[in-house]
Protein backbone atom coordinates (compact mmCIF):
# COMPACT_ATOMS: atom_id res chain seq x y z
CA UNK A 1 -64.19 0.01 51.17
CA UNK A 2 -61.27 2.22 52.22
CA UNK A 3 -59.22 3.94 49.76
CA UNK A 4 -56.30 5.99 49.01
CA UNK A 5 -55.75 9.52 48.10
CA UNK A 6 -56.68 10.87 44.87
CA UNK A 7 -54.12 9.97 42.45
CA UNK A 8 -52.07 12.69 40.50
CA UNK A 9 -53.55 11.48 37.16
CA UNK A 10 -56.49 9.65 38.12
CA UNK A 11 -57.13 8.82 34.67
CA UNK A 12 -54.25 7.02 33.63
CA UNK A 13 -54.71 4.74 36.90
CA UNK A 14 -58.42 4.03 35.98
CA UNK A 15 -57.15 3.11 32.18
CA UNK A 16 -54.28 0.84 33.84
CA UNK A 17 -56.36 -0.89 35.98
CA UNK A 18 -59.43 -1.29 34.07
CA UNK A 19 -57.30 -2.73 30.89
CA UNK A 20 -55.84 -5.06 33.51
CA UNK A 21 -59.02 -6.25 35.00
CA UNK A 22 -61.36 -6.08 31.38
CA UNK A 23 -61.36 -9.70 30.47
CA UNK A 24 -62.39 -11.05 33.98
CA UNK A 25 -64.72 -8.41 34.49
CA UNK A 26 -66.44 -8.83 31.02
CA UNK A 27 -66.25 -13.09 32.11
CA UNK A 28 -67.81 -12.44 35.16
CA UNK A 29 -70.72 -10.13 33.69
CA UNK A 30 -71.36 -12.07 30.52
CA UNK A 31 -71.68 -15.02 33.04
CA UNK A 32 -74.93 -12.95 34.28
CA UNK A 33 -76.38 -11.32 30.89
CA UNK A 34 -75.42 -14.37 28.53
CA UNK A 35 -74.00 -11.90 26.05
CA UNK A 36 -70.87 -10.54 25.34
CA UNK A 37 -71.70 -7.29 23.11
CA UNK A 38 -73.78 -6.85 26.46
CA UNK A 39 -70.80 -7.39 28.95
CA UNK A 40 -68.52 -5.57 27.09
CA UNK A 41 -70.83 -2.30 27.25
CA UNK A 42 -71.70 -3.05 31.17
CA UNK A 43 -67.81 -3.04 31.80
CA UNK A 44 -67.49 0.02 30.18
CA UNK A 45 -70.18 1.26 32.15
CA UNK A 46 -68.05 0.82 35.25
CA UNK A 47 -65.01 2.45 33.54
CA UNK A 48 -67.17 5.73 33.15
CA UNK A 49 -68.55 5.35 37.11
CA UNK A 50 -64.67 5.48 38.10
CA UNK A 51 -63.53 8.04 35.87
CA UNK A 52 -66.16 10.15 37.35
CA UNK A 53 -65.64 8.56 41.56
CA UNK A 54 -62.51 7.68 41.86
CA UNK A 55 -60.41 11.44 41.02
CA UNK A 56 -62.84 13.01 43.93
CA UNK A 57 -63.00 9.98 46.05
CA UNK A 58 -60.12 8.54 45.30
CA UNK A 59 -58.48 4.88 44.43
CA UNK A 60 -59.98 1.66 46.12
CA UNK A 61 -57.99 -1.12 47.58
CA UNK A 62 -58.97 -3.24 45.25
CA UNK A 63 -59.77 -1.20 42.47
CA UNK A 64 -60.66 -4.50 40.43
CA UNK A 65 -63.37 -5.64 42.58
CA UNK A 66 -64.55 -2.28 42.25
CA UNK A 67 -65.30 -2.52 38.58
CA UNK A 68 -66.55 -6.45 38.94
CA UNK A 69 -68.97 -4.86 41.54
CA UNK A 70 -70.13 -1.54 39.55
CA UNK A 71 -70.68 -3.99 36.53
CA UNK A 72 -72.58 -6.77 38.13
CA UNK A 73 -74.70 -4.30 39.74
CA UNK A 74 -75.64 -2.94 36.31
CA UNK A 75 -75.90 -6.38 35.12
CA UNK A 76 -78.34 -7.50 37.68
CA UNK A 77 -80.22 -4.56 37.20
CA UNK A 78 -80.57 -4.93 33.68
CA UNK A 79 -81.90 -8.97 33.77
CA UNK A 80 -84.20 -7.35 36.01
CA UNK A 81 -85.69 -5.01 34.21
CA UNK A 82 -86.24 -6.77 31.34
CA UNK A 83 -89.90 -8.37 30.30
CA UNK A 84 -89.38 -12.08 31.56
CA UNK A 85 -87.27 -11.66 34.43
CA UNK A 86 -88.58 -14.88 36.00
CA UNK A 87 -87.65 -16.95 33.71
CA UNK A 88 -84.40 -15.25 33.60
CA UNK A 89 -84.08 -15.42 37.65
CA UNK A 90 -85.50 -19.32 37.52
CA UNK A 91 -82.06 -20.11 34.61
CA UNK A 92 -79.51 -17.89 36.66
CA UNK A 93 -80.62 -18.02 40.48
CA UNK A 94 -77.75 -18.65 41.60
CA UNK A 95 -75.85 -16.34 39.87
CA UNK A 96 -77.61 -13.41 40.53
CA UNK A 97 -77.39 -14.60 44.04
CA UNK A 98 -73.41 -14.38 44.23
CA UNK A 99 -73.70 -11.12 42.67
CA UNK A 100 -71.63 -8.92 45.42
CA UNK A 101 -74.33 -6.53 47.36
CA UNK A 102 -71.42 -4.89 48.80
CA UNK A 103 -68.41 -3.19 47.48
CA UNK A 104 -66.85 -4.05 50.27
CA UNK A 105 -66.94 -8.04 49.03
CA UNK A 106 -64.45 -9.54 47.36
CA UNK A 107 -65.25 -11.42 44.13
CA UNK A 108 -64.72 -15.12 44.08
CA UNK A 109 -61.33 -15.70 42.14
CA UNK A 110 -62.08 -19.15 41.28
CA UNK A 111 -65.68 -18.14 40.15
CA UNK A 112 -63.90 -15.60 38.08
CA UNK A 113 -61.11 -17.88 36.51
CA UNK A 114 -64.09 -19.89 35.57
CA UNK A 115 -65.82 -17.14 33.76
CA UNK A 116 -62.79 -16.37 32.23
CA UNK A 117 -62.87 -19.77 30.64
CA UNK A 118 -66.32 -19.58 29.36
CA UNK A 119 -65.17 -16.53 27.68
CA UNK A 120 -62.61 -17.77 25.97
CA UNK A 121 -64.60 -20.93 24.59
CA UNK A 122 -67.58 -17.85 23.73
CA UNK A 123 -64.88 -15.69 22.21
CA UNK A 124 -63.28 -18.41 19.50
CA UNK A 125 -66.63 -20.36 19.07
CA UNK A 126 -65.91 -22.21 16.04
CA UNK A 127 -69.49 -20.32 14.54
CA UNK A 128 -66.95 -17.31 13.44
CA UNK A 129 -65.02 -16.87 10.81
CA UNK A 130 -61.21 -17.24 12.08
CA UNK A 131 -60.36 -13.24 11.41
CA UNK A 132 -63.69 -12.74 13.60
CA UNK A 133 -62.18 -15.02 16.24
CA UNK A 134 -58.83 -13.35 16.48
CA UNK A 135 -60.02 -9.67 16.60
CA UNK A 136 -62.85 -10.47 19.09
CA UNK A 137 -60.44 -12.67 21.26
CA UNK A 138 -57.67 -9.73 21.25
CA UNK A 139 -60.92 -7.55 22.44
CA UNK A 140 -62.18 -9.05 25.11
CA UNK A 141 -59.53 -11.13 26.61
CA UNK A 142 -56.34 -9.13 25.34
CA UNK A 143 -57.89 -5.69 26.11
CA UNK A 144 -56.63 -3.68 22.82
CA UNK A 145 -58.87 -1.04 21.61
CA UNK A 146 -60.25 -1.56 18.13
CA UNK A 147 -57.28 1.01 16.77
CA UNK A 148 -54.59 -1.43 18.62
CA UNK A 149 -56.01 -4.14 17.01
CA UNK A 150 -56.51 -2.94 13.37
CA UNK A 151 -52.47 -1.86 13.69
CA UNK A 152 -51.71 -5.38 15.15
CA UNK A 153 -53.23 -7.03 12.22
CA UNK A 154 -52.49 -4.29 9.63
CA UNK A 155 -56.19 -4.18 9.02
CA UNK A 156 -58.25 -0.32 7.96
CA UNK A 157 -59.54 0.26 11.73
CA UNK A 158 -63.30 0.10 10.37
CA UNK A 159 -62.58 -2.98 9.40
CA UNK A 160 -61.88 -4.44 12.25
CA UNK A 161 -64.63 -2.77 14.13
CA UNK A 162 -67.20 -4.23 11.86
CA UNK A 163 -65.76 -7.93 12.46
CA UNK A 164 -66.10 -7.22 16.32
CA UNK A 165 -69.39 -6.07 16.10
CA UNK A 166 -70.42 -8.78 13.43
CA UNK A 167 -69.02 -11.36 15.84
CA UNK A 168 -71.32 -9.93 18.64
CA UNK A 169 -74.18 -10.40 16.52
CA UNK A 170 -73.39 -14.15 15.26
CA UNK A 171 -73.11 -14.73 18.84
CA UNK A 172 -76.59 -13.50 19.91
CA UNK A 173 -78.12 -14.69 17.26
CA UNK A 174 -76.84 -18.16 16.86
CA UNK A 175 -77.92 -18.35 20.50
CA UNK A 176 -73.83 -19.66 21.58
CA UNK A 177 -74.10 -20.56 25.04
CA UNK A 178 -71.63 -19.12 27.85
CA UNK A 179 -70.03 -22.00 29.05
CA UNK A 180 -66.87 -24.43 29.01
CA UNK A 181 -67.84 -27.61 26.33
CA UNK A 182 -67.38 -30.68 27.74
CA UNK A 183 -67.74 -34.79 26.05
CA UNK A 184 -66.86 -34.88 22.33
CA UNK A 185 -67.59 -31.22 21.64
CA UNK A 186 -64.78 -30.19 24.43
CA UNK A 187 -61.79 -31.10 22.27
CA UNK A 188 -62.83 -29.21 18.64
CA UNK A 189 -63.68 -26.58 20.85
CA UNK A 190 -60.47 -26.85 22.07
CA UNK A 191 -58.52 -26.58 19.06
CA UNK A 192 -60.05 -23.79 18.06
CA UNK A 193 -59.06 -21.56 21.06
CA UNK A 194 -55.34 -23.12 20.65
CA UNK A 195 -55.43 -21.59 16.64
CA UNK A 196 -56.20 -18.45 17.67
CA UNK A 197 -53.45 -17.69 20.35
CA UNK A 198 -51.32 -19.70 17.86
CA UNK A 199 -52.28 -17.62 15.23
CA UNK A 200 -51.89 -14.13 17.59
CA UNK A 201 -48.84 -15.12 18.14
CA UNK A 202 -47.21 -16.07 14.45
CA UNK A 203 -48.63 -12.98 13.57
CA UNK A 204 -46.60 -11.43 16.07
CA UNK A 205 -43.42 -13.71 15.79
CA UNK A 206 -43.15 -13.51 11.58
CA UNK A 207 -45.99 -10.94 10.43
CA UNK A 208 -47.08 -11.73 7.09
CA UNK A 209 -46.95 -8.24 5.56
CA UNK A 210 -45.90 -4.84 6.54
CA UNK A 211 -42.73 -3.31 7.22
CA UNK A 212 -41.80 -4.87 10.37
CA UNK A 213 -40.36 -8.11 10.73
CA UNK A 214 -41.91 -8.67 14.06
CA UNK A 215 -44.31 -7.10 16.34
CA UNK A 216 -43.61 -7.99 19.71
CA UNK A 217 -47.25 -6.78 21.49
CA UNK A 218 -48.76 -9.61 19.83
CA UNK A 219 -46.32 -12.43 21.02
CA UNK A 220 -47.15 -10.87 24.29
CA UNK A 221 -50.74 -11.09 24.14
CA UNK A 222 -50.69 -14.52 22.96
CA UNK A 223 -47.66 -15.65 25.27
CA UNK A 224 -49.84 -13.95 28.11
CA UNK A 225 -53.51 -15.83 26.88
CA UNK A 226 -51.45 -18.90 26.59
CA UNK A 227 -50.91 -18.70 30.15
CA UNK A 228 -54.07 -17.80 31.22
CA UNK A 229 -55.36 -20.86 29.67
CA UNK A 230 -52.84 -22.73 30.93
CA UNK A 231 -54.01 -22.32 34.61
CA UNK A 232 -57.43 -22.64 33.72
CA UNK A 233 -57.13 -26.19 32.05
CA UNK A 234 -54.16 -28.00 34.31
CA UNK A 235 -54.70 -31.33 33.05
CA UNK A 236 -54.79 -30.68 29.24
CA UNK A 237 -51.70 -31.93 27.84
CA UNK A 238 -52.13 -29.45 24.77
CA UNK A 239 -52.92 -26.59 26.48
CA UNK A 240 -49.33 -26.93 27.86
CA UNK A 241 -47.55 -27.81 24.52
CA UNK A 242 -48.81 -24.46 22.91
CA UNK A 243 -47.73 -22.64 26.16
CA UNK A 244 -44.45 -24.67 25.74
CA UNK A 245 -44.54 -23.81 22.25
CA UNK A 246 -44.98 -20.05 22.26
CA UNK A 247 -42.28 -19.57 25.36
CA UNK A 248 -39.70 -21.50 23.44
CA UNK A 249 -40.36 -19.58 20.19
CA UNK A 250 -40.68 -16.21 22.50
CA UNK A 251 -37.09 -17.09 23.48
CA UNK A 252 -35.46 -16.38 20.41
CA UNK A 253 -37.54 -12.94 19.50
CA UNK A 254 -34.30 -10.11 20.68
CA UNK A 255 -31.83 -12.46 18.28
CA UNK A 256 -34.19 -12.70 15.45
CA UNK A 257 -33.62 -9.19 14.18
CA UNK A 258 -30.32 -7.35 13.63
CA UNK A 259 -29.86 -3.46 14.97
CA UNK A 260 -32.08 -2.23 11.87
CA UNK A 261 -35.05 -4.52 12.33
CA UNK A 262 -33.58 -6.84 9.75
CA UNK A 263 -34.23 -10.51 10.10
CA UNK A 264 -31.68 -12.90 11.28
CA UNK A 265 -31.89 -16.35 10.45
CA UNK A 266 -31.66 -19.27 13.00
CA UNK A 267 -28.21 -20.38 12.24
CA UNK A 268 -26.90 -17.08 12.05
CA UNK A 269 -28.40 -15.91 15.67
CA UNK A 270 -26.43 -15.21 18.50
CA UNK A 271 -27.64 -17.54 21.62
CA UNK A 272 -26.64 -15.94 24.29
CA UNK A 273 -29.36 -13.66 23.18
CA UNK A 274 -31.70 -16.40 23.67
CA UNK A 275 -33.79 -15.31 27.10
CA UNK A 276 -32.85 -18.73 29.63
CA UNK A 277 -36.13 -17.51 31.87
CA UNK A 278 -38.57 -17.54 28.95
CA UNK A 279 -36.85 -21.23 27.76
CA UNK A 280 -36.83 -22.21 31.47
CA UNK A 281 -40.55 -21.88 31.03
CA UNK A 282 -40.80 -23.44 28.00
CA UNK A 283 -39.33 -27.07 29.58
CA UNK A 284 -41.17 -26.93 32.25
CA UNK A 285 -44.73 -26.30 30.37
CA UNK A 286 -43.48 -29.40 28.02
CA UNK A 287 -42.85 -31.73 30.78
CA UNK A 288 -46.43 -31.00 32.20
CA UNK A 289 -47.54 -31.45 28.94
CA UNK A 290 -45.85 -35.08 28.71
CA UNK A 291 -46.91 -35.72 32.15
CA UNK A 292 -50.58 -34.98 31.54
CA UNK A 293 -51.05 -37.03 28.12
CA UNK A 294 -52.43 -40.22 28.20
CA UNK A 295 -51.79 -41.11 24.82
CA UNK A 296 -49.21 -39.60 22.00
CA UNK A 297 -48.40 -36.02 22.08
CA UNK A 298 -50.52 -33.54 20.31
CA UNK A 299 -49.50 -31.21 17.41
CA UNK A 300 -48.73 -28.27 19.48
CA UNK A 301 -46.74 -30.28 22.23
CA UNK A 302 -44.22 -32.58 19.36
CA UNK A 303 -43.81 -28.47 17.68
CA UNK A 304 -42.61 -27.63 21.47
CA UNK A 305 -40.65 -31.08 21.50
CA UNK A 306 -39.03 -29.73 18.38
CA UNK A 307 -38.49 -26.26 19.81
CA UNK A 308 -36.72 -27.53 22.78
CA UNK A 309 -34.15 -29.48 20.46
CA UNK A 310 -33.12 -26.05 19.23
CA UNK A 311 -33.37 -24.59 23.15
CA UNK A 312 -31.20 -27.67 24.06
CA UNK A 313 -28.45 -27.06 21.24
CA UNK A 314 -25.48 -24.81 22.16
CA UNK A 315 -24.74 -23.62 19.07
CA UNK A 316 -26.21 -24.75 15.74
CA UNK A 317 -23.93 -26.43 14.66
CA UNK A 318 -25.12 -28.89 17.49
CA UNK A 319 -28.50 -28.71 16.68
CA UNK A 320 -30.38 -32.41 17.18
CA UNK A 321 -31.35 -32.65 13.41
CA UNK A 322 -32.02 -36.28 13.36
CA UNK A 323 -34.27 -36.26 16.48
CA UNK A 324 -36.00 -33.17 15.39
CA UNK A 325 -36.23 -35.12 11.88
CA UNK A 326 -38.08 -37.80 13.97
CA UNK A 327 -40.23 -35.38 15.64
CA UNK A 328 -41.58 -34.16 11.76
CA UNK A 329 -41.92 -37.78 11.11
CA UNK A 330 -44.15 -38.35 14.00
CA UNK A 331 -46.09 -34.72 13.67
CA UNK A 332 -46.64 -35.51 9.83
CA UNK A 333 -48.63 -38.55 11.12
CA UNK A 334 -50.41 -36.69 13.39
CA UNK A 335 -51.41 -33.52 11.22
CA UNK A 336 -50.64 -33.70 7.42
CA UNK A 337 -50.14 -30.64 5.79
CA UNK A 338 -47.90 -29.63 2.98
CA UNK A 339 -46.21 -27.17 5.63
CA UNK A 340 -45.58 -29.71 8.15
CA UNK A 341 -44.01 -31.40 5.32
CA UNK A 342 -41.72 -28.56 3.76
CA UNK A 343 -40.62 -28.16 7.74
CA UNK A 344 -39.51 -31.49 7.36
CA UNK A 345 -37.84 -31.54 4.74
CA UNK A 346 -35.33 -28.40 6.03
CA UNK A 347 -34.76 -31.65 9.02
CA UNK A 348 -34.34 -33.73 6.77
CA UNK A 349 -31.77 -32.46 4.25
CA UNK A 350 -29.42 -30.77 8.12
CA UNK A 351 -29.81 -34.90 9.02
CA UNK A 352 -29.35 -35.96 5.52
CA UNK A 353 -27.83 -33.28 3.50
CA UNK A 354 -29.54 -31.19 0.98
CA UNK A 355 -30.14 -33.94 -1.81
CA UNK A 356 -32.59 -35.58 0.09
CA UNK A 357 -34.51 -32.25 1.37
CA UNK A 358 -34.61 -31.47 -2.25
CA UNK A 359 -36.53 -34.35 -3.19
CA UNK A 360 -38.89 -34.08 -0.56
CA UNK A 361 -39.33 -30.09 -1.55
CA UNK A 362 -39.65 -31.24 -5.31
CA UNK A 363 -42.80 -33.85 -4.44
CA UNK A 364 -43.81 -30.57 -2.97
CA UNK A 365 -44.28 -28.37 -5.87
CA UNK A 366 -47.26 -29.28 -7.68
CA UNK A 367 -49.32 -28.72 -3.83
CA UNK A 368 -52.15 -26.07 -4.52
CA UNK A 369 -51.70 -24.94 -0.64
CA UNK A 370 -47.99 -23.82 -1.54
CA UNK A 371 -48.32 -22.39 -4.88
CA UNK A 372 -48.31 -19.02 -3.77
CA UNK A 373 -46.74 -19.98 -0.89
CA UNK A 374 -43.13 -17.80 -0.71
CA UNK A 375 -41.43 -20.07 2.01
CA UNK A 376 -41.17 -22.98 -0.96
CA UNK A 377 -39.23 -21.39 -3.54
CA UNK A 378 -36.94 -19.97 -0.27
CA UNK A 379 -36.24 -23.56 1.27
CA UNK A 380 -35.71 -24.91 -2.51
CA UNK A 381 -33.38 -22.11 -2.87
CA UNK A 382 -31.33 -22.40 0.33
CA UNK A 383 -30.69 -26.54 -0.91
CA UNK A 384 -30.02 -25.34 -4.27
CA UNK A 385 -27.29 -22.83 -2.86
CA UNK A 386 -25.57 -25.43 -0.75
CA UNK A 387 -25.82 -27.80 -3.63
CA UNK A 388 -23.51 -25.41 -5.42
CA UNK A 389 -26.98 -25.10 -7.76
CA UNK A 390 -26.00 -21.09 -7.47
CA UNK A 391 -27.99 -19.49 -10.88
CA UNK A 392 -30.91 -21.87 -9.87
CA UNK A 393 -30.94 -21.06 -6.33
CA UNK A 394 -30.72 -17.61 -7.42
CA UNK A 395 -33.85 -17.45 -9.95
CA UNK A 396 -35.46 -19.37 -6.71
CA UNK A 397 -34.44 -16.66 -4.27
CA UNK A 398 -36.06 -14.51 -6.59
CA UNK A 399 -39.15 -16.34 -7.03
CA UNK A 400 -39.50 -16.39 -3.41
CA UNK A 401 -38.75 -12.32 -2.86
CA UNK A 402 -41.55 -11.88 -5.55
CA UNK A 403 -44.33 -13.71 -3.16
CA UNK A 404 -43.74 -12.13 -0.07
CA UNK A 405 -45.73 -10.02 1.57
CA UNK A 406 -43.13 -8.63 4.57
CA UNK A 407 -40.87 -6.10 2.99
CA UNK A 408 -38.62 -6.99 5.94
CA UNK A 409 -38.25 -10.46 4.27
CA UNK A 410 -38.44 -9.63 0.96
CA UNK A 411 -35.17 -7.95 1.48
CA UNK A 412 -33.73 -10.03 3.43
CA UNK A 413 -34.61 -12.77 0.09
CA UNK A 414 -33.26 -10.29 -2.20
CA UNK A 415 -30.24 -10.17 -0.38
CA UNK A 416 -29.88 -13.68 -0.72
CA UNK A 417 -30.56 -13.81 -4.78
CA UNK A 418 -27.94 -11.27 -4.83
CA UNK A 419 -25.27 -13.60 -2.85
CA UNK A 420 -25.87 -15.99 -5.21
């Protein structure tokens, strides 16, 4: 394989690339060893072999192929050295046949996209507990380092490393196999890989403690998996109304804060903030999405329909509240929770007015899943306020500034208690 001149920091191109090219070369390996923990040390492997080769003999072409090649190798060579190689060779022949000899080769890109999908079924197996999930997802197929992580999800860094390496375990040892579902199991399978970008990325869009109102990397890193998964699975109609979802929502992100990282609220946003490209995007993932259905739309594609009503609107004030109203009626049928339910009740009382949200937030109150739950006593506030309720939607205010766990928000609630 030809290749370029040594580099002036070698290093920092061997980082780039290799956090580029991690997650399809950890697919492709795992696809060999039938182990992540395993995979994820192989690729590392390679990382060392071109810090060492590539500052004295410089860059390859294709410096990804490079790594899939160095960490096959190793891979191969491992299943082959261990005690019951045959039966290991008689499960994987072919496999270990399209291992590249050369590193002249080029890897098979729709081989790899397929690995990549096995390891994102592997990596949110519904055996782990959700935190596992999301930290061991961000690791292999977002490419953060255990620090990145355990800052993303203000979580002590040891922490995080010991849910990684626990998740490694419950993998090996609950014997999960490295491969797409397909039948009945294919759609719970599903829906857990769509919670965990969809939890990546609320985590990102309104982080539930800290100082920071958002934290843009993590809308990234979901926005980006979203896509990903997108390509992989064309003719799933969810798969393109979270992608819908999260570009929509992404949209919005530069007009959600004000110049000291306060938070803005919807109606008070400026839209010409709004990014067209990223909402662009987000129509034309929700008309694949209704293309691709068969049946009624899913939960994560009626959220995008919903989204879009906002995208569509030139100004709130022309907001679609009876259609996105509709849209809450329909996704309240589909997926009952008290949330879904407090979201539509804010429709209801902007199509209504506030007396009828307030009923609907009222038949709320006694829910066990919102008692501590800081977004109720907020919503109940903000139809108090416009009822001219002002000392009630002040001790409500309050209430809801007491609960929450983003000192961002909690100041942006105080703030509101005190306009009252």
């Amino acid at each position: 394989m030809a290749v370029s001149h040594p580099p002036e920091h070698p290093r920092r191109t061997v980082e780039t690339v290799f956090r580029m090219e991690a997650p399809r070369i950890i697919a492709g390996v795992a696809r060999i060893v039938r182990d992540v923990g395993i995979a994820e040390e192989l690729a590392q492997d390679a990382l060392v072999a071109a810090l060492e080769q590539w500052p004295e003999q410089g860059v390859p072409d294709n410096p990804g192929a490079w790594l899939m090649t160095a960490a096959r190798r190793r891979a191969v060579d491992l299943v082959r050295r261990r005690e019951r190689y045959a039966r290991k060779l008689a499960e994987m022949g072919r496999d270990l046949e399209s291992a590249p000899p050369h590193l002249d080769e080029p890897a098979d890109p729709d081989a790899i996209d397929d690995d990549l999908l096995r390891l994102v079924f592997t990596a949110c197996h519904p055996v782990l507990s959700t935190e596992a999930r999301v930290a061991l997802t961000l690791r292999l197929l977002g490419g953060l380092t255990t620090a990145e992580i355990a800052r993303a999800v203000l979580t002590p860094e040891p922490t995080v490393a010991q849910r990684i390496s626990r998740a490694k375990r419950t993998l090996a040892a609950k014997a999960v196999a490295f491969e797409v579902p397909y039948g009945p199991d294919r759609e719970a399978r599903l829906g857990s890989v769509l919670e965990v970008i969809y939890l990546i990325f609320n985590e990102g869009y309104a982080a539930t403690a800290g100082d920071d109102w958002l934290r843009p990397a993590l809308c990234e890193d979901a926005l980006r998996l979203a896509r990903v998964l997108a390509g992989l699975m064309p003719k799933e109609p969810e798969v393109h109304g979270l992608a819908a979802l999260l570009e929509l929502q992404a949209s919005r992100s530069a007009a959600r804060t004000g110049p000291s990282g306060e938070p803005v609220l919807l109606k008070d946003q400026s839209r010409t903030r709004w990014n067209q490209m990223l909402i662009r995007r987000g129509f034309a993932a929700l008309a694949r999405a209704q293309s691709t259905a068969d049946g009624p739309l899913g939960p994560y594609a009626l959220q995008a329909a919903i989204a879009a009503c906002h995208a569509h609107a030139h100004t709130y004030e022309e907001t679609d509240w009876r259609q996105i109203a509709a849209l809450y009626d329909l996704l309240a049928a589909r997926t009952p929770s008290p949330v879904v339910e407090l979201n539509r009740a804010v429709a209801v009382a902007m199509a209504r007015g506030p007396e009828a949200g307030l009923a609907l937030v009222d038949a709320l109150a006694a829910e066990p899943a919102l008692r501590d739950y800081h977004l109720l006593p907020s919503v109940r506030g903000d139809l108090l306020e416009r009822l001219g309720r002002r000392a009630e939607a002040r001790a409500e205010f309050e209430r809801a500034a007491a609960l929450a766990r983003n000192e961002r928000e909690r100041g942006l609630l105080r703030a509101r208690a005190d306009g009252c």
